[in-house]
C-alpha atoms as a PDB file:
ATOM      1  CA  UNK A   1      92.808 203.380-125.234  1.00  0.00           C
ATOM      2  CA  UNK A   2      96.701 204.043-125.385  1.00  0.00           C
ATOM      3  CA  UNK A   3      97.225 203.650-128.999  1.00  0.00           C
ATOM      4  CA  UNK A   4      94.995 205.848-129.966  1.00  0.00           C
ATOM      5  CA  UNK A   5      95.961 208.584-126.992  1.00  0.00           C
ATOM      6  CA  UNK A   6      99.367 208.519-128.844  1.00  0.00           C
ATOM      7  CA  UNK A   7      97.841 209.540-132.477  1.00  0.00           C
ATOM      8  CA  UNK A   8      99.018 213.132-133.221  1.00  0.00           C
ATOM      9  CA  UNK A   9      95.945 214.572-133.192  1.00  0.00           C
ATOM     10  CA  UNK A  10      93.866 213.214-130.701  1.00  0.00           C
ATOM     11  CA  UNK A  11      96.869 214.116-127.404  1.00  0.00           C
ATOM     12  CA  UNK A  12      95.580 217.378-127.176  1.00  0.00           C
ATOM     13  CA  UNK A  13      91.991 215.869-126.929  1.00  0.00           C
ATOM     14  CA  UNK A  14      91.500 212.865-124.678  1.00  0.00           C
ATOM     15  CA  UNK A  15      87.647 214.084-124.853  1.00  0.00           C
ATOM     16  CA  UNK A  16      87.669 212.780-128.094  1.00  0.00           C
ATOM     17  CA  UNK A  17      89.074 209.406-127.465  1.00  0.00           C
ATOM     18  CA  UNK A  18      86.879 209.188-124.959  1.00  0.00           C
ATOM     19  CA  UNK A  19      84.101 209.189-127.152  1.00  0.00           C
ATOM     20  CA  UNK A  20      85.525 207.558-129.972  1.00  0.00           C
ATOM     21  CA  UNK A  21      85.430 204.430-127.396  1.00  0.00           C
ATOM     22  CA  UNK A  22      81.630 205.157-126.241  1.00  0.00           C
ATOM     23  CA  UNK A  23      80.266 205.430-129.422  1.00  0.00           C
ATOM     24  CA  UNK A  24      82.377 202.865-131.421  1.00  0.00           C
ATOM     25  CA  UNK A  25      82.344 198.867-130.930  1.00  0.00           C
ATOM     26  CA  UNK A  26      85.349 197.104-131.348  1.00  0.00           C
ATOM     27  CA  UNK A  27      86.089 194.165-132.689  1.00  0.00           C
ATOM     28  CA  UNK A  28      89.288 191.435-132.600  1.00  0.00           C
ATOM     29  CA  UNK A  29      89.976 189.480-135.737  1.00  0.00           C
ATOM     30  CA  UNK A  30      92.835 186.941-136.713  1.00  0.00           C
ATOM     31  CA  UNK A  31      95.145 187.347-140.123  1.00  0.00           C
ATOM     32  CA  UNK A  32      93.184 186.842-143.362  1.00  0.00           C
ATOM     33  CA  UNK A  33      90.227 188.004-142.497  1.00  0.00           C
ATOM     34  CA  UNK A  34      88.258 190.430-144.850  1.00  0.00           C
ATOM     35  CA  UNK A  35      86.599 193.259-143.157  1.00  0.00           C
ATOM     36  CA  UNK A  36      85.496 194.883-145.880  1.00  0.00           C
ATOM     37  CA  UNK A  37      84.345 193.871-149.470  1.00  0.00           C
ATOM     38  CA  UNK A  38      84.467 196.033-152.836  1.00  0.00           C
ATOM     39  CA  UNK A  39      80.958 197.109-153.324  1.00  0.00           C
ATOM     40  CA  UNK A  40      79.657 196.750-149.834  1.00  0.00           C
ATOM     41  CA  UNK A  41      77.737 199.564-147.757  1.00  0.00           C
ATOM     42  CA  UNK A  42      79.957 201.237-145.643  1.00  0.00           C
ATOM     43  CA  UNK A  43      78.026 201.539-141.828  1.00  0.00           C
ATOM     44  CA  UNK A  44      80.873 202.458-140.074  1.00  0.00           C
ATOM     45  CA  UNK A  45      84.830 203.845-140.817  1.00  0.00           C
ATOM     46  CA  UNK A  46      87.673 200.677-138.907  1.00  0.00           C
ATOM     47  CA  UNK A  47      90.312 202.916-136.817  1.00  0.00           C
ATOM     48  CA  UNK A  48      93.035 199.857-136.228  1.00  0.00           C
ATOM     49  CA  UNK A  49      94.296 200.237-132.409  1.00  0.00           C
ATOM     50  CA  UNK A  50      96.894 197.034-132.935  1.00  0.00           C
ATOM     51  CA  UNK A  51      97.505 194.699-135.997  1.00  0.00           C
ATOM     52  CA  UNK A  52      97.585 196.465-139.806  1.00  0.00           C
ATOM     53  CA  UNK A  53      95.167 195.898-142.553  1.00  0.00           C
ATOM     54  CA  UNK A  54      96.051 195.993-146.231  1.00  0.00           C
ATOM     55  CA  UNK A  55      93.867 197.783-148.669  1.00  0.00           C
ATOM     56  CA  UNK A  56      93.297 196.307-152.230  1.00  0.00           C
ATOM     57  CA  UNK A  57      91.654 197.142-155.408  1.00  0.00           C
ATOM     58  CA  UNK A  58      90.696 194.111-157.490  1.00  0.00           C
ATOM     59  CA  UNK A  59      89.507 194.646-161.567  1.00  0.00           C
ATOM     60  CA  UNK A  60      86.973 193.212-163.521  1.00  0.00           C
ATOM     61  CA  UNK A  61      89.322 190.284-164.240  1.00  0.00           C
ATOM     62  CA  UNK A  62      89.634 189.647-160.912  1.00  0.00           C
ATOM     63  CA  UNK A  63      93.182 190.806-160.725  1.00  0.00           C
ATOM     64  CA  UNK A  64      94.081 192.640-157.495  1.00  0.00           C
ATOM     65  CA  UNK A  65      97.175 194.958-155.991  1.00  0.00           C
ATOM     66  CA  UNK A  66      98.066 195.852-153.387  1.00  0.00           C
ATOM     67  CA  UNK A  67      97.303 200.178-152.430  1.00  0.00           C
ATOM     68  CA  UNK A  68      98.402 200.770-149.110  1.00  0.00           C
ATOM     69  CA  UNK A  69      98.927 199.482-145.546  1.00  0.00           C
ATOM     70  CA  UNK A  70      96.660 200.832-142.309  1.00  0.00           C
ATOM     71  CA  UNK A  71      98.928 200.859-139.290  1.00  0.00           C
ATOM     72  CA  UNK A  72      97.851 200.923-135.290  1.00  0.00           C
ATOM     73  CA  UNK A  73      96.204 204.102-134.948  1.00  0.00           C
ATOM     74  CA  UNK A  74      94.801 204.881-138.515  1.00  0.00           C
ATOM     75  CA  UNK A  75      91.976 204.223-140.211  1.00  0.00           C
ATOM     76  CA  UNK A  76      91.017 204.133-144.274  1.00  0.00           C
ATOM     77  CA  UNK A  77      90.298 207.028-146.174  1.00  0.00           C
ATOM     78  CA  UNK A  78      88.674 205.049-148.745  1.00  0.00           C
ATOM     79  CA  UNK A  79      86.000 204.086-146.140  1.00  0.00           C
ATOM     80  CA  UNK A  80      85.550 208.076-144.694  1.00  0.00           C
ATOM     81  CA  UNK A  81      84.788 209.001-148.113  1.00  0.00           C
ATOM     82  CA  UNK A  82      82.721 206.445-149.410  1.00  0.00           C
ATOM     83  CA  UNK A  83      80.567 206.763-146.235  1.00  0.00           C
ATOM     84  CA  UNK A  84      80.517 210.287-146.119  1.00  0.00           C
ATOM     85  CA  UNK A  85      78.970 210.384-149.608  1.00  0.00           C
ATOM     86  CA  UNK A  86      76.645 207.223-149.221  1.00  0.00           C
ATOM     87  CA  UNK A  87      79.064 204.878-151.708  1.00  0.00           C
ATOM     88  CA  UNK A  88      79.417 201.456-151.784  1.00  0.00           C
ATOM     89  CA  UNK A  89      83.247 200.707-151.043  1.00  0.00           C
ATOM     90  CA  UNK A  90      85.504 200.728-153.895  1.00  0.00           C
ATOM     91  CA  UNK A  91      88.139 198.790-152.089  1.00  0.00           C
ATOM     92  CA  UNK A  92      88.656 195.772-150.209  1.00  0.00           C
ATOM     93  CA  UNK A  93      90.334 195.492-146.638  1.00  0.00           C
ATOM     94  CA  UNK A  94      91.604 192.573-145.146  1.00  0.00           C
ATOM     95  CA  UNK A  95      94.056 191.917-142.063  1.00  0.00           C
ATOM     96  CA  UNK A  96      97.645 191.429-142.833  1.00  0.00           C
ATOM     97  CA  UNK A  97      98.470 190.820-138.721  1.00  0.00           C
ATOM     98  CA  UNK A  98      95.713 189.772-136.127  1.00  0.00           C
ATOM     99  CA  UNK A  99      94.343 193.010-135.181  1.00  0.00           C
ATOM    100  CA  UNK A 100      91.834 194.686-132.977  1.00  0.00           C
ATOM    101  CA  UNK A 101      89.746 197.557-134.402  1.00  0.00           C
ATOM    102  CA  UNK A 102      87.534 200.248-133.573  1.00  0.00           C
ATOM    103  CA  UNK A 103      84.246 200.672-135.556  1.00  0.00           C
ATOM    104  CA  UNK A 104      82.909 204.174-135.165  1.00  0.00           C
ATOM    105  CA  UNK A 105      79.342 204.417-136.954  1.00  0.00           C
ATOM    106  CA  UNK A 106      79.106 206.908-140.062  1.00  0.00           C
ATOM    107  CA  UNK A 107      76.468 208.896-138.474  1.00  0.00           C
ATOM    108  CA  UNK A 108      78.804 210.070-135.913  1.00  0.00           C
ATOM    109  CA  UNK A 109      81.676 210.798-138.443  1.00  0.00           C
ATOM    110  CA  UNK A 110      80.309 214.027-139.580  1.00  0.00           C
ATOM    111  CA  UNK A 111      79.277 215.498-135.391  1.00  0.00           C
ATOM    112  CA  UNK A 112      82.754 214.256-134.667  1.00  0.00           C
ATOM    113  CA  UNK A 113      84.348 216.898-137.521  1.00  0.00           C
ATOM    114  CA  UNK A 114      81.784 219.584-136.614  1.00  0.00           C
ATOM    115  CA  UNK A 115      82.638 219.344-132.417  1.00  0.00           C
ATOM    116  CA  UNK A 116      86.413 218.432-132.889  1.00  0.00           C
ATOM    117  CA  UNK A 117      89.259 220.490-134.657  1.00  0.00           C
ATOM    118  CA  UNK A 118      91.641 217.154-134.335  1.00  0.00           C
ATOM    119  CA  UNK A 119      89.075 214.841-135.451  1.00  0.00           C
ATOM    120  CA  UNK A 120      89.406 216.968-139.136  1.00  0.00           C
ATOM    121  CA  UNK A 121      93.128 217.513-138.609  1.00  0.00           C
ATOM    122  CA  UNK A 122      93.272 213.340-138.171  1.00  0.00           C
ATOM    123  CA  UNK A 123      91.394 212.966-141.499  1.00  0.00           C
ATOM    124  CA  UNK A 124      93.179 215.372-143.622  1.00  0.00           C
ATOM    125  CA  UNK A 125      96.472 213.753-142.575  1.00  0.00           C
ATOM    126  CA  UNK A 126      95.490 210.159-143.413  1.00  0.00           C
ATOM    127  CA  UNK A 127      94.157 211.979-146.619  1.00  0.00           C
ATOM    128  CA  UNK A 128      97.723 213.368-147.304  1.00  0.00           C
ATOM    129  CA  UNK A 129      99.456 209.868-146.468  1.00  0.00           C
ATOM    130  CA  UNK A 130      97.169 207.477-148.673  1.00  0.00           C
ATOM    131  CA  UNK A 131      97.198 210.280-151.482  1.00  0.00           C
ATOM    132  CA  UNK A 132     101.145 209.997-151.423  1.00  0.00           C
ATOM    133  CA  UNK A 133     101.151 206.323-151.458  1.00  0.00           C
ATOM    134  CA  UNK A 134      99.316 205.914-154.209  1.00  0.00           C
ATOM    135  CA  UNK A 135     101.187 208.299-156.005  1.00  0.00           C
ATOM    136  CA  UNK A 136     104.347 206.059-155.244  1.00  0.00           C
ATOM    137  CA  UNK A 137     101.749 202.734-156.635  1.00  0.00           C
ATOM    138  CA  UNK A 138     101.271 204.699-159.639  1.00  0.00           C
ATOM    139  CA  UNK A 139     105.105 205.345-159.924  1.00  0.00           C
ATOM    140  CA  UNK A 140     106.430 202.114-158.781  1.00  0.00           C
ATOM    141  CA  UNK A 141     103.965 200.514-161.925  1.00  0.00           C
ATOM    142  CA  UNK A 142     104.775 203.112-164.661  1.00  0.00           C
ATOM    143  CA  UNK A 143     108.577 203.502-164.150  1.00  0.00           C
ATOM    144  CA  UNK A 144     109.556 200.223-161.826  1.00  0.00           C
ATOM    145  CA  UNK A 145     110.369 197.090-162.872  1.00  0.00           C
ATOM    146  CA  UNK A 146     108.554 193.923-161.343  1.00  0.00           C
ATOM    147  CA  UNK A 147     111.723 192.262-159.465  1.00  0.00           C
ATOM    148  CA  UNK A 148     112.051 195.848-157.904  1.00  0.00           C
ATOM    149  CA  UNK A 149     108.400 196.137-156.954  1.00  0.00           C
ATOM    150  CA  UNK A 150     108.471 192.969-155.415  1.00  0.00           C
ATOM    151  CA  UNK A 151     111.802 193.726-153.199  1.00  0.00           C
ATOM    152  CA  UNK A 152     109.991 196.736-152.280  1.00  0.00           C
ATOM    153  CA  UNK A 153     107.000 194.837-150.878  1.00  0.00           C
ATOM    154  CA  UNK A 154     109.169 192.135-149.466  1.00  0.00           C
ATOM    155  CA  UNK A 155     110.761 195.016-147.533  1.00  0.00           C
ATOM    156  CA  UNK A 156     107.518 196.634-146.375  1.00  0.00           C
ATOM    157  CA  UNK A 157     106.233 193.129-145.294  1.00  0.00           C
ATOM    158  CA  UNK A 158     109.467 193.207-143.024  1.00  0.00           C
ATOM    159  CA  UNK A 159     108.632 196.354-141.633  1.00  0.00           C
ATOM    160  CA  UNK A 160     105.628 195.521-140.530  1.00  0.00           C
ATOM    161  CA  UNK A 161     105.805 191.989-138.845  1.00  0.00           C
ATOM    162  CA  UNK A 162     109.327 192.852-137.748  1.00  0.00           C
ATOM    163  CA  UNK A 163     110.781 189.576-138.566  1.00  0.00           C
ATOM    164  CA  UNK A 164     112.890 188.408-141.670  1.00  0.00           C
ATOM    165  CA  UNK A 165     110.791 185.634-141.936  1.00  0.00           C
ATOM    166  CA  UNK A 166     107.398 186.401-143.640  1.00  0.00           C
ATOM    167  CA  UNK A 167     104.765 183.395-143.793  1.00  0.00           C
ATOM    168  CA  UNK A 168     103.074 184.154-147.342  1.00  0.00           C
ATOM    169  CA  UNK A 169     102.614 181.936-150.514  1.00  0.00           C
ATOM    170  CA  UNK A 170     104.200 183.305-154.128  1.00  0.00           C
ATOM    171  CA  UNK A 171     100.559 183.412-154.887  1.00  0.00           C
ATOM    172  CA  UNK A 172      99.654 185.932-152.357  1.00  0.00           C
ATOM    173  CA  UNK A 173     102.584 188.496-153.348  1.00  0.00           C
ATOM    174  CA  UNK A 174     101.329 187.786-156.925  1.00  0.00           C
ATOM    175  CA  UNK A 175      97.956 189.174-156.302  1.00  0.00           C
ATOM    176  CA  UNK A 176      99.040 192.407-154.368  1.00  0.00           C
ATOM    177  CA  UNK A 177     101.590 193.128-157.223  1.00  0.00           C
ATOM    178  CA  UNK A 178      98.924 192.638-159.654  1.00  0.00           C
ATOM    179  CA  UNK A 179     101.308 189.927-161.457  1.00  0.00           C
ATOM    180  CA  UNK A 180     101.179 186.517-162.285  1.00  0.00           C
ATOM    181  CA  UNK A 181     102.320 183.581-159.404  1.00  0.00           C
ATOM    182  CA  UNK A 182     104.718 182.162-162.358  1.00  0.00           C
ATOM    183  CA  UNK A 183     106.532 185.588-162.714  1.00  0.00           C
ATOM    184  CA  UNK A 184     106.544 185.679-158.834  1.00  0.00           C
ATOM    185  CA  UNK A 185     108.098 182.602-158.592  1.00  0.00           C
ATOM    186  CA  UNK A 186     110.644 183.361-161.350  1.00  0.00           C
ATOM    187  CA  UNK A 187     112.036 186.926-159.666  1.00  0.00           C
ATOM    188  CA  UNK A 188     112.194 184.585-156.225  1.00  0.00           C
ATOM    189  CA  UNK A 189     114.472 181.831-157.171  1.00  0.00           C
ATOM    190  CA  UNK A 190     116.625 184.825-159.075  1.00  0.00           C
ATOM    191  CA  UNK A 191     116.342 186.848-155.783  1.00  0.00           C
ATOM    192  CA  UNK A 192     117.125 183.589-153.972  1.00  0.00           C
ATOM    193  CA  UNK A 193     120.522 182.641-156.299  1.00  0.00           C
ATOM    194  CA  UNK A 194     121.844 185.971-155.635  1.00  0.00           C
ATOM    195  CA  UNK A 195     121.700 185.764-151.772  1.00  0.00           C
ATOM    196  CA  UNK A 196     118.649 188.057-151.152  1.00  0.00           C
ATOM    197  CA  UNK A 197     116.249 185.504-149.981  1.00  0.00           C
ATOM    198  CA  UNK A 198     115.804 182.434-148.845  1.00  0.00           C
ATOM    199  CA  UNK A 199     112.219 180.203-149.739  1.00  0.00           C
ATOM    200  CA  UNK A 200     111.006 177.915-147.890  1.00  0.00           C
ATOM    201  CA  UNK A 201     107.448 176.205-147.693  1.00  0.00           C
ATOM    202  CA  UNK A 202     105.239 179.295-147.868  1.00  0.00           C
ATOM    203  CA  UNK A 203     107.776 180.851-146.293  1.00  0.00           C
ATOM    204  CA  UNK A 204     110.651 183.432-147.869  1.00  0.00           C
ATOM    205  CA  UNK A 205     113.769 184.344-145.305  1.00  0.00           C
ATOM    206  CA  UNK A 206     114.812 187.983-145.934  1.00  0.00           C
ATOM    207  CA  UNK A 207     118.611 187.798-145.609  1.00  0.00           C
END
């Protein structure tokens, strides 16, 4: 229950933590699972109390990038929408880091925003947050180059495990850059000859 005590919105109301935990299940899961498919009903919104998720958009060629991260103590937008308007999901989520999440059942989504003021003020922030990310995916393809999107993500990867060594294949980065593995590869060994990185065996050393 202390993560989510410490989310903005929900210290003024330990009432509704409370009742996030009676009414919600939660669930462990290891790195690489997927949690939630592209097209699949949406039963419940995932609040992440440790671990982060990664949200992804695949097309109909089966090409997929990368949107946005979910850290300890938010949840996805995508899903409170979706559910909220009886959608299938339009994205999929899978965990980046073994995480433990809270599944709070749609149902309960909407008497949650009629009895709590922060419960609204939590959604319209993670509204504003995933809404300026996406801006920043839409900026980073139009105006960025590939070798700089892929530094950026490198970066961001870092962040988040809070290591410089991040276990992932050139295939993987591929997919959430929406790029090919070759052209992946390529930027690496550049990235690599001018003292940025190191590779390894699915491995790549941030130096």
């Amino acid at each position: 229950m202390e993560s989510l005590s410490q989310v903005a919105e929900f210290k003024t109301s330990p009432e509704l933590v409370e009742k996030l935990y009676q009414f919600s299940i939660v669930k462990q899961y290891k790195a690489g699972t997927v949690i939630l498919n592209e097209n699949s009903s949406i039963r419940s919104i995932p609040i992440v109390i440790r671990g982060t998720l990664k949200v992804i958009r695949t097309d109909d060629d089966e090409k997929e990038i990368l949107l946005y991260y979910i850290k300890s103590g938010e949840s996805c937008i995508m899903s409170f929408l979706g559910g909220m308007h009886n959608e299938t999901s339009k994205v999929k989520a899978e965990v980046e880091e073994d995480a433990e999440i809270l599944f709070l059942p749609m149902n309960k989504v909407s008497v949650f925003i009629r009895e709590y003021p922060q419960w609204l003020d939590y959604i319209f922030r993670l509204y504003h947050k995933r809404f300026e990310e996406l801006l920043d995916i839409v900026n980073a393809i139009t105006f960025k180059k590939v070798d700089e999107r892929l530094l950026l993500l490198l970066f961001k990867k870092q962040e988040i495990g809070g290591g410089q060594t991040l276990h992932i294949t050139h295939e993987q980065l591929a997919n959430e850059l929406g790029t090919a593995r070759v052209v992946v590869s390529r930027l690496l060994k550049q990235l690599e000859e001018n003292g940025v990185v190191q590779l390894g065996r699915n491995k790549i050393k941030l130096m």
